[in-house]
PDB file of N, CA and C in Angstrom:
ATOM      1  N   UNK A   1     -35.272   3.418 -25.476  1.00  0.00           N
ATOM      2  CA  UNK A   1     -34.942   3.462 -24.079  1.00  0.00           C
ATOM      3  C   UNK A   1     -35.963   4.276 -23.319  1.00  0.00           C
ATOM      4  N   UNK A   2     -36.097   3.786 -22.205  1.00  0.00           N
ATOM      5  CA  UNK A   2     -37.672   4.414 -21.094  1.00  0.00           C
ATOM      6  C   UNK A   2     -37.301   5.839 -20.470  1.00  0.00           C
ATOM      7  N   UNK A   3     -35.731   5.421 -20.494  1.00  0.00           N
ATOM      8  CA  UNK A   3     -34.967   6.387 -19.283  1.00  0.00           C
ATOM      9  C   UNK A   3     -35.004   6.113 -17.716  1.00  0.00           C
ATOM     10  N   UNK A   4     -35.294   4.577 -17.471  1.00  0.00           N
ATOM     11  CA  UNK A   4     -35.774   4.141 -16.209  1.00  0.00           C
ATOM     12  C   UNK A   4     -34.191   3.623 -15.934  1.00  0.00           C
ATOM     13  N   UNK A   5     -34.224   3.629 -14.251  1.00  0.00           N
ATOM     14  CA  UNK A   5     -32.193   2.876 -14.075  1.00  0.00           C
ATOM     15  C   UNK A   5     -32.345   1.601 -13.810  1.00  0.00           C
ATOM     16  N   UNK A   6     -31.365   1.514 -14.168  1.00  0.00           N
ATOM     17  CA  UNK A   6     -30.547  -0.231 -14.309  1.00  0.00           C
ATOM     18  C   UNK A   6     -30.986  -0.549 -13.287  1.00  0.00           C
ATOM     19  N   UNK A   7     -31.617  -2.287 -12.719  1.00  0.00           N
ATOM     20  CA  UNK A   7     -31.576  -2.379 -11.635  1.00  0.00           C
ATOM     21  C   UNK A   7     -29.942  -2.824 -11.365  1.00  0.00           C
ATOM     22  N   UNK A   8     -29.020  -3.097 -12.419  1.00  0.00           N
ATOM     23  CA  UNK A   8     -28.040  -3.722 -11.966  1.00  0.00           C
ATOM     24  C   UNK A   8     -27.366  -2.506 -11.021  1.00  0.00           C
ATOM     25  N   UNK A   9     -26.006  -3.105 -10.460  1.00  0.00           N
ATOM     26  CA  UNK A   9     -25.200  -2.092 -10.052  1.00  0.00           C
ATOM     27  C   UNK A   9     -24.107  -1.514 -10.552  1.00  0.00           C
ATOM     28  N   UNK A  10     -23.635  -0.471 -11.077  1.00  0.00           N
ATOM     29  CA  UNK A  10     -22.426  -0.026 -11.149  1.00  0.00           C
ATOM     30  C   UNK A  10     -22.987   0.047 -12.857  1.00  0.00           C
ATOM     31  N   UNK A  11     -24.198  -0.331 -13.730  1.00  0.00           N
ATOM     32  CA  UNK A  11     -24.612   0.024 -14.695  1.00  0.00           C
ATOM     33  C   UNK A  11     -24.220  -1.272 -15.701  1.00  0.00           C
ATOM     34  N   UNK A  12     -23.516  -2.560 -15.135  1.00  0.00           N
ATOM     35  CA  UNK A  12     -23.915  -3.387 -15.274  1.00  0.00           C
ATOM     36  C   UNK A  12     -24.421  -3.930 -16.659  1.00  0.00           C
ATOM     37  N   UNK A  13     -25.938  -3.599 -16.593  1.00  0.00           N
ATOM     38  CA  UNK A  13     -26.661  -4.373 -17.643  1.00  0.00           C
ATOM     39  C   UNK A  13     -26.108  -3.375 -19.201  1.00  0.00           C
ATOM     40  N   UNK A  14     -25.540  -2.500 -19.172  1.00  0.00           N
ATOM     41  CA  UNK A  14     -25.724  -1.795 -20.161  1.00  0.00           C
ATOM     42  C   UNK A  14     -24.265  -2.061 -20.856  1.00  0.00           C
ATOM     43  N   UNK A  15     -23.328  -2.365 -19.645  1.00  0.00           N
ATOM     44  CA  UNK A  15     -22.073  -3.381 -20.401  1.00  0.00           C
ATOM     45  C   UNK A  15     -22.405  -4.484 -20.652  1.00  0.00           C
ATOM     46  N   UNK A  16     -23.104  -5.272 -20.664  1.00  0.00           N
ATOM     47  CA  UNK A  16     -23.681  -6.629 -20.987  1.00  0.00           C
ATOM     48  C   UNK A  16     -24.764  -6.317 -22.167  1.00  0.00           C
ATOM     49  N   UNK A  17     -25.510  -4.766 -22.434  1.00  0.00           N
ATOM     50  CA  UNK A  17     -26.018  -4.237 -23.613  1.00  0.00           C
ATOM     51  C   UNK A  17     -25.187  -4.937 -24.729  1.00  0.00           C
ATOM     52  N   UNK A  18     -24.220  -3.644 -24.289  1.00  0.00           N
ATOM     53  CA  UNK A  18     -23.283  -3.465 -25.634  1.00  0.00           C
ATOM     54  C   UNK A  18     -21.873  -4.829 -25.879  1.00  0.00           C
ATOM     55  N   UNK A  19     -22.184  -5.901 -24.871  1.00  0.00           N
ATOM     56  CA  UNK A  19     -21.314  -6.889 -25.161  1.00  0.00           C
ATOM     57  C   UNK A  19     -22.122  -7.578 -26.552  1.00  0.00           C
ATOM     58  N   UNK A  20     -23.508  -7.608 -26.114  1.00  0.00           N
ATOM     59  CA  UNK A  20     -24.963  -7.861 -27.441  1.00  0.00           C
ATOM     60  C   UNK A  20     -24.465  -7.412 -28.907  1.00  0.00           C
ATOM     61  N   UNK A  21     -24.525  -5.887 -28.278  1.00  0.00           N
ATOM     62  CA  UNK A  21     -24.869  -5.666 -29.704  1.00  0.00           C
ATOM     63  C   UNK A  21     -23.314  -5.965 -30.727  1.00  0.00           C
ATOM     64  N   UNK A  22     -22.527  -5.697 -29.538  1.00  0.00           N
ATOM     65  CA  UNK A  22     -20.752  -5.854 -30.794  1.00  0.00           C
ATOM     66  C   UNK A  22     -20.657  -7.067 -31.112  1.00  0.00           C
ATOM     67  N   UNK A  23     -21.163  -8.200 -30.304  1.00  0.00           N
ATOM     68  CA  UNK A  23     -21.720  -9.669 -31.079  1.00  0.00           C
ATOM     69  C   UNK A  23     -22.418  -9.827 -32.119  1.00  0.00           C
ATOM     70  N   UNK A  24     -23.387  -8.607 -31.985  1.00  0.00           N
ATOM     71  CA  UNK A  24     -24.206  -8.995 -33.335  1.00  0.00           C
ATOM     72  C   UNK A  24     -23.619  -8.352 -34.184  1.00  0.00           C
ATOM     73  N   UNK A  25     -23.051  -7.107 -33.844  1.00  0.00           N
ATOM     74  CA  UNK A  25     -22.650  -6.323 -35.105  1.00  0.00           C
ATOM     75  C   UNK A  25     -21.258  -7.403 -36.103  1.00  0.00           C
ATOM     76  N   UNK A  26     -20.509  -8.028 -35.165  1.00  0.00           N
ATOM     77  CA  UNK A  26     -19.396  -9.018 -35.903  1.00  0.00           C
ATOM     78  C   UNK A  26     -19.978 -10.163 -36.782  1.00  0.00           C
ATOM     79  N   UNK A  27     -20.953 -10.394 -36.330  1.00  0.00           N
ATOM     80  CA  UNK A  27     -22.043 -11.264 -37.469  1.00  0.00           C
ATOM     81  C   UNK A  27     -22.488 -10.555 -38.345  1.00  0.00           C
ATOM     82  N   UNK A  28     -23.321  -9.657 -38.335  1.00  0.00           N
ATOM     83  CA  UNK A  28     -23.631  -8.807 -39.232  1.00  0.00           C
ATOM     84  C   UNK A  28     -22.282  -8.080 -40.330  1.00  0.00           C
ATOM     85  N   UNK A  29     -21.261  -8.082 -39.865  1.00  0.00           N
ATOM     86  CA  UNK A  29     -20.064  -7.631 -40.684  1.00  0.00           C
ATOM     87  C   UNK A  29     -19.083  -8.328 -40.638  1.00  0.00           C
ATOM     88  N   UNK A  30     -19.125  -9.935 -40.386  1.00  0.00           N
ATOM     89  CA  UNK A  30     -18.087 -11.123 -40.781  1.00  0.00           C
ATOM     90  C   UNK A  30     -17.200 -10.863 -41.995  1.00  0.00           C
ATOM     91  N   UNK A  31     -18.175 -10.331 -42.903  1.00  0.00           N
ATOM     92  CA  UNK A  31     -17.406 -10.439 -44.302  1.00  0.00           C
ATOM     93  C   UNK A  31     -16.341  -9.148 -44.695  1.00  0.00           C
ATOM     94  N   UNK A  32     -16.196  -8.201 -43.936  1.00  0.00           N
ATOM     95  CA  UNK A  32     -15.372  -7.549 -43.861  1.00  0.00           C
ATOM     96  C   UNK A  32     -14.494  -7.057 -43.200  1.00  0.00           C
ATOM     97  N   UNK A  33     -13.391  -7.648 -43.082  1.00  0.00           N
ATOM     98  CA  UNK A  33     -11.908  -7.958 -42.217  1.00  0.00           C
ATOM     99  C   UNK A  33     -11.505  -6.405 -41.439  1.00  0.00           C
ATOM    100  N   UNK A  34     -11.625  -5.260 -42.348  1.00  0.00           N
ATOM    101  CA  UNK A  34     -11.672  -4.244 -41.272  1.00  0.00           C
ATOM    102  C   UNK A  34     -12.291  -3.979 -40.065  1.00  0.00           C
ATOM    103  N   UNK A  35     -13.462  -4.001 -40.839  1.00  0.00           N
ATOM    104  CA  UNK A  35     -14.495  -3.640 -39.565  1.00  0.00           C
ATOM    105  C   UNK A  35     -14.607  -4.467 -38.695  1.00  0.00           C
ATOM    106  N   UNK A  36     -14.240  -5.835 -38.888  1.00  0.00           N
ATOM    107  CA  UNK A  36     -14.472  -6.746 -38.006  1.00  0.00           C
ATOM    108  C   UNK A  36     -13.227  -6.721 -37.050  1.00  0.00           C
ATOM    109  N   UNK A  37     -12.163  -6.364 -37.296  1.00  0.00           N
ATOM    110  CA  UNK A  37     -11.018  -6.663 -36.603  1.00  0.00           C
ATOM    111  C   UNK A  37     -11.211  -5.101 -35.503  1.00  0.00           C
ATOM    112  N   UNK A  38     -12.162  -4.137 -35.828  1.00  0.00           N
ATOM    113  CA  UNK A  38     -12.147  -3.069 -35.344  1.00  0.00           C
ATOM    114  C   UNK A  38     -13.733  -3.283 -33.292  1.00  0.00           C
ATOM    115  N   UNK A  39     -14.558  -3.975 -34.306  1.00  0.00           N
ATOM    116  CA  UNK A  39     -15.287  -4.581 -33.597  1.00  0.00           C
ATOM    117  C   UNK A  39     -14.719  -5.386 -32.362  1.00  0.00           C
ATOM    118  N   UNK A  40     -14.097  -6.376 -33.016  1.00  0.00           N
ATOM    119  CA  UNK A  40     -13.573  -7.244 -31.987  1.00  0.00           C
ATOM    120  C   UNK A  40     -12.531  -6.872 -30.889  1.00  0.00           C
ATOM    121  N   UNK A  41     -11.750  -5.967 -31.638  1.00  0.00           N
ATOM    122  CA  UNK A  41     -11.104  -5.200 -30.268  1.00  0.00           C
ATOM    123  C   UNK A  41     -12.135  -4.334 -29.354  1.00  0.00           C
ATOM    124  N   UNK A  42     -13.044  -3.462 -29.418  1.00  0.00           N
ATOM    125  CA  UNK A  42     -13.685  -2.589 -28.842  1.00  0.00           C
ATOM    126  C   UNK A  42     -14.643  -4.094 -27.697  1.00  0.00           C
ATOM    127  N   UNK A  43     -14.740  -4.951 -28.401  1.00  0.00           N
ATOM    128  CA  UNK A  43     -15.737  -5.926 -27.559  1.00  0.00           C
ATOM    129  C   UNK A  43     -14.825  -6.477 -26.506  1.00  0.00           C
ATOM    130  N   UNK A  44     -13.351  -6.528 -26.798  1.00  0.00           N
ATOM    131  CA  UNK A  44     -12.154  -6.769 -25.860  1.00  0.00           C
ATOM    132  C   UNK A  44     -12.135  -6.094 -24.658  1.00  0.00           C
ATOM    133  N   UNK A  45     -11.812  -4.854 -25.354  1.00  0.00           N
ATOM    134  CA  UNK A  45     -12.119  -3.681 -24.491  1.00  0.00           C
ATOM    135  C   UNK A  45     -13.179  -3.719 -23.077  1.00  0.00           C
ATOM    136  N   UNK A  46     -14.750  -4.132 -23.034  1.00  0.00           N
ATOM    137  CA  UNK A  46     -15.226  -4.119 -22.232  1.00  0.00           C
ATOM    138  C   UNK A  46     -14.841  -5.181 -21.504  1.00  0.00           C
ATOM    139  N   UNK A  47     -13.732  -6.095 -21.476  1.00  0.00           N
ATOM    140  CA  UNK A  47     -13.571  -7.089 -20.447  1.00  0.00           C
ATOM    141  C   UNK A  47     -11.985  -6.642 -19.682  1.00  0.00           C
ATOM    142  N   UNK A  48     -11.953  -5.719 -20.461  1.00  0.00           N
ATOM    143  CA  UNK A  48     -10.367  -5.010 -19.976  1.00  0.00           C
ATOM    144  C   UNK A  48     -10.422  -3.676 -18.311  1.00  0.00           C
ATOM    145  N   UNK A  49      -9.469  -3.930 -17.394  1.00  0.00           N
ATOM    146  CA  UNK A  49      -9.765  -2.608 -16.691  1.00  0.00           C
ATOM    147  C   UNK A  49     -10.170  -1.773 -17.027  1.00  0.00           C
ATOM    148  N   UNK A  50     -10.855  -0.584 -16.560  1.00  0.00           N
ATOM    149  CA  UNK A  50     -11.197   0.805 -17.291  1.00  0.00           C
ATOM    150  C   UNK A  50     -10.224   1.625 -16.399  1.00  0.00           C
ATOM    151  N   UNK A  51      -9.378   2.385 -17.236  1.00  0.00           N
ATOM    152  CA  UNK A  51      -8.172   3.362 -16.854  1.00  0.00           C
ATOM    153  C   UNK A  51      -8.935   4.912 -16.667  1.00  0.00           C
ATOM    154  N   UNK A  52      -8.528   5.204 -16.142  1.00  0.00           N
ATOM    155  CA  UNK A  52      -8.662   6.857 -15.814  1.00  0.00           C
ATOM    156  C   UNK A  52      -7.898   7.643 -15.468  1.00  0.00           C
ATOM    157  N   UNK A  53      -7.576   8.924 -15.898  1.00  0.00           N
ATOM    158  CA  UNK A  53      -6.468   9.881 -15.387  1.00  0.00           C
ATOM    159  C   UNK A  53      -7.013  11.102 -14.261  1.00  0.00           C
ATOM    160  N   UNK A  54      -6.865  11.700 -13.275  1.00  0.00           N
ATOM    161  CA  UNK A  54      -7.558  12.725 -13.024  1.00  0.00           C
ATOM    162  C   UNK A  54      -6.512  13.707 -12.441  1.00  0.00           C
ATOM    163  N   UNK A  55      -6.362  14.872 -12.961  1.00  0.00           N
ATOM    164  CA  UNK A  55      -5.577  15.704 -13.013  1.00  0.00           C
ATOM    165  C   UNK A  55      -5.793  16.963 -12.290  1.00  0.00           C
ATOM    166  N   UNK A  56      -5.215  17.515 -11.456  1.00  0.00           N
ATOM    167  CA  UNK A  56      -5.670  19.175 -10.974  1.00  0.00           C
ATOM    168  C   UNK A  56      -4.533  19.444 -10.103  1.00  0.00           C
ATOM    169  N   UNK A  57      -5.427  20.658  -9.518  1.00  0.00           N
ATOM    170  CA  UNK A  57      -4.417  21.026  -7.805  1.00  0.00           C
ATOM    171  C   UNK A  57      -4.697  20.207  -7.341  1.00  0.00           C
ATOM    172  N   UNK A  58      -3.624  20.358  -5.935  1.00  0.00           N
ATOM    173  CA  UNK A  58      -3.529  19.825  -4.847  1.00  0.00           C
ATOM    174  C   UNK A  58      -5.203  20.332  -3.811  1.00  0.00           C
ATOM    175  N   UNK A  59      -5.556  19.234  -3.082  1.00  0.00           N
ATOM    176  CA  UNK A  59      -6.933  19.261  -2.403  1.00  0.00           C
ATOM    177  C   UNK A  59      -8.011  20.072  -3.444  1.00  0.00           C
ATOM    178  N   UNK A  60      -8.109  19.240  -4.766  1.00  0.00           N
ATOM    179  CA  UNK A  60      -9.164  19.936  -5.723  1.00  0.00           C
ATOM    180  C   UNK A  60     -10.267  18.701  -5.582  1.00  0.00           C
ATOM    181  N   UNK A  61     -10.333  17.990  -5.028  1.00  0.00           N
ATOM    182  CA  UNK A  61     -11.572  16.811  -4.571  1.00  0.00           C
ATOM    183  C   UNK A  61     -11.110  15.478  -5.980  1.00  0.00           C
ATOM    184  N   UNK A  62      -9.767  15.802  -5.813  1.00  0.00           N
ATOM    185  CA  UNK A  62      -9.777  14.522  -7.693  1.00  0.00           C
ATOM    186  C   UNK A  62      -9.489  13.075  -6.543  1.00  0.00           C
ATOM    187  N   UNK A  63      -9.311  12.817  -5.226  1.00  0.00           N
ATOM    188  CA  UNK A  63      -9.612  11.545  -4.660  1.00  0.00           C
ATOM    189  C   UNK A  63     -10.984  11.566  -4.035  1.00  0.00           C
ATOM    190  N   UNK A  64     -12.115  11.919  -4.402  1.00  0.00           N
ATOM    191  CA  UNK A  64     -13.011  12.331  -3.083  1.00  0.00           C
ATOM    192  C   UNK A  64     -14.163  12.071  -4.774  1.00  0.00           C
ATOM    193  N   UNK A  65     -13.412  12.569  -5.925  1.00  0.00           N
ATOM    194  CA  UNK A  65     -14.183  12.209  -7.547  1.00  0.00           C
ATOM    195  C   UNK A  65     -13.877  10.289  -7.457  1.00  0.00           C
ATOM    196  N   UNK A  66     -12.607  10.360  -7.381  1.00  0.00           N
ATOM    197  CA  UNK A  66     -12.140   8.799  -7.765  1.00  0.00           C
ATOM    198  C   UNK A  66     -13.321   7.497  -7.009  1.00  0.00           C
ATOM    199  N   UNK A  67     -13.597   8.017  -5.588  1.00  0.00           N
ATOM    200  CA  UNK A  67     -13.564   7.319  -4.554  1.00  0.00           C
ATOM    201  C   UNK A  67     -15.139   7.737  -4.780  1.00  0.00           C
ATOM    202  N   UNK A  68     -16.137   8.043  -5.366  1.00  0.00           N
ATOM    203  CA  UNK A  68     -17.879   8.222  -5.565  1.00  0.00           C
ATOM    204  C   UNK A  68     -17.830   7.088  -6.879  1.00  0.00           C
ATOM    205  N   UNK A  69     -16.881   7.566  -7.573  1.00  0.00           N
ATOM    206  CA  UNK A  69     -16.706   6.913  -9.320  1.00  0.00           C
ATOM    207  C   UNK A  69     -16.896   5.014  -8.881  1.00  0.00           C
ATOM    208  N   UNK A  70     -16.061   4.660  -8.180  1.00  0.00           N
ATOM    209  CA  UNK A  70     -15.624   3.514  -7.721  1.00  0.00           C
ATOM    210  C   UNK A  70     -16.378   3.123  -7.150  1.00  0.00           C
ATOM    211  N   UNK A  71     -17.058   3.986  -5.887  1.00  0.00           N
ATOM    212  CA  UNK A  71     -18.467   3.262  -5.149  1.00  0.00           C
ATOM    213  C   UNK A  71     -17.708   2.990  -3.600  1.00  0.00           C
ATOM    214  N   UNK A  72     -16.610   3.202  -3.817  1.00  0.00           N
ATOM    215  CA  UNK A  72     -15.559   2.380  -2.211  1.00  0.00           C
ATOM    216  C   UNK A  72     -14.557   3.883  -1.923  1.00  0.00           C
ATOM    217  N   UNK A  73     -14.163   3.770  -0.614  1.00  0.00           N
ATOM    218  CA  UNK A  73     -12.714   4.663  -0.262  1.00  0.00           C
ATOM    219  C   UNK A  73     -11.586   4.221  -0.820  1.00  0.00           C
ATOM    220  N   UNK A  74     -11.654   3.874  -1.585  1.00  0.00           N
ATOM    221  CA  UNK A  74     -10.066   3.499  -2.987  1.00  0.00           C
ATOM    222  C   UNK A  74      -8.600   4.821  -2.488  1.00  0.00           C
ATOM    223  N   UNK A  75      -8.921   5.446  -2.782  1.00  0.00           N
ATOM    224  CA  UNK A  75      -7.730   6.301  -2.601  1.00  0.00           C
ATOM    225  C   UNK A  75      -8.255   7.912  -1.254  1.00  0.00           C
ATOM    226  N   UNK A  76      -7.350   8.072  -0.218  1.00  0.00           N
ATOM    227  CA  UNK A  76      -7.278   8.755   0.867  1.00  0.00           C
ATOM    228  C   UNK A  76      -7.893  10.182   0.661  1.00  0.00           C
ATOM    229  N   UNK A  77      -8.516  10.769   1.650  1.00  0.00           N
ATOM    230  CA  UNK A  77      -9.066  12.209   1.227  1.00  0.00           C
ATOM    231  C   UNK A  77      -8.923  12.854   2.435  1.00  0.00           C
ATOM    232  N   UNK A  78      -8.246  12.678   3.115  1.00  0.00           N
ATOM    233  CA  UNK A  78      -7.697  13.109   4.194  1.00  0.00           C
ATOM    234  C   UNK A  78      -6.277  14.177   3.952  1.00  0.00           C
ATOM    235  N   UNK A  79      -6.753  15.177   4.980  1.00  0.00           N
ATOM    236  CA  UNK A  79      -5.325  16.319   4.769  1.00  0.00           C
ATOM    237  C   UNK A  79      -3.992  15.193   5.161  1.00  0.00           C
ATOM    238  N   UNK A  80      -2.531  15.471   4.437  1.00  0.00           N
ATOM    239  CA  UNK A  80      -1.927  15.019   4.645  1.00  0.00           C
ATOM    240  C   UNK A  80      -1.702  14.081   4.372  1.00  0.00           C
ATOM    241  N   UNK A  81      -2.911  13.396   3.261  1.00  0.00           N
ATOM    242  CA  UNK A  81      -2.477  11.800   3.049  1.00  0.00           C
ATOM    243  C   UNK A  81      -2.491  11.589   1.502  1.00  0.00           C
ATOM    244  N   UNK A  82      -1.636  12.781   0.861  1.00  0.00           N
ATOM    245  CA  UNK A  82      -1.971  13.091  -0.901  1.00  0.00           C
ATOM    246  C   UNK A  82      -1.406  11.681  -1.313  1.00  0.00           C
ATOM    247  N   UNK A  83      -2.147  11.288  -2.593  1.00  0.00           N
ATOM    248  CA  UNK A  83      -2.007   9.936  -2.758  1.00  0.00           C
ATOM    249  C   UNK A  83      -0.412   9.886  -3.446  1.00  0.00           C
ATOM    250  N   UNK A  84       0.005  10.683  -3.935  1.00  0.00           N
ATOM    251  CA  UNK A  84       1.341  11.019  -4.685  1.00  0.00           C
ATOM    252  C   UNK A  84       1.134   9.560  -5.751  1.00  0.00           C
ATOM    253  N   UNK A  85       0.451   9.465  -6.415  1.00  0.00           N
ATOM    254  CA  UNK A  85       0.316   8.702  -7.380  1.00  0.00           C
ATOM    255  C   UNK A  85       0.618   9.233  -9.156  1.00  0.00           C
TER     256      UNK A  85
END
C-alpha cells in the first residue's frame, strides 16, 4: 500500500478490496468447511448495515461524531433536540 486516498468516497474501494480478497480466500480454502463457513459469513457481513453504538453524557458531541461518520446531518445537534434514541 502507497498510503495515497481512495479516490472513491466514503472508502469505497477498500470494501470492494476486501470483498476480493474473502473471494479468493473461499477458493483458496473450499476444502475446509470451517473456515469456509467462517469466511463466507464475514463476506456477508460487508453487504450488511454497519451498526454502531455511541455512548456518553448528555451534549458530549456523540450526534455531531455520528453526523461527520455518516458524511450528512443524520441525527440533531441542536440544544434541546437530544435524539433520545
Amino acid at each position: 500500500m502507497t498510503g495515497a486516498p481512495h479516490p472513491e468516497p466514503h472508502g469505497a474501494g477498500v470494501v470492494d478490496d476486501v470483498r476480493v480478497l474473502l473471494d479468493d480466500a473461499v477458493e483458496a480454502y473450499g476444502d475446509e468447511p470451517d473456515v469456509l463457513a467462517l469466511l463466507r459469513a464475514q463476506r456477508q457481513r460487508l453487504d450488511e448495515p454497519l451498526r454502531i453504538a455511541l455512548v456518553g453524557r448528555v451534549k458530549a458531541g456523540k450526534s455531531t461524531l455520528l453526523n461527520a461518520l455518516v458524511g450528512e446531518r443524520l441525527a440533531p445537534t441542536d440544544a434541546g433536540s437530544a435524539p433520545g434514541w
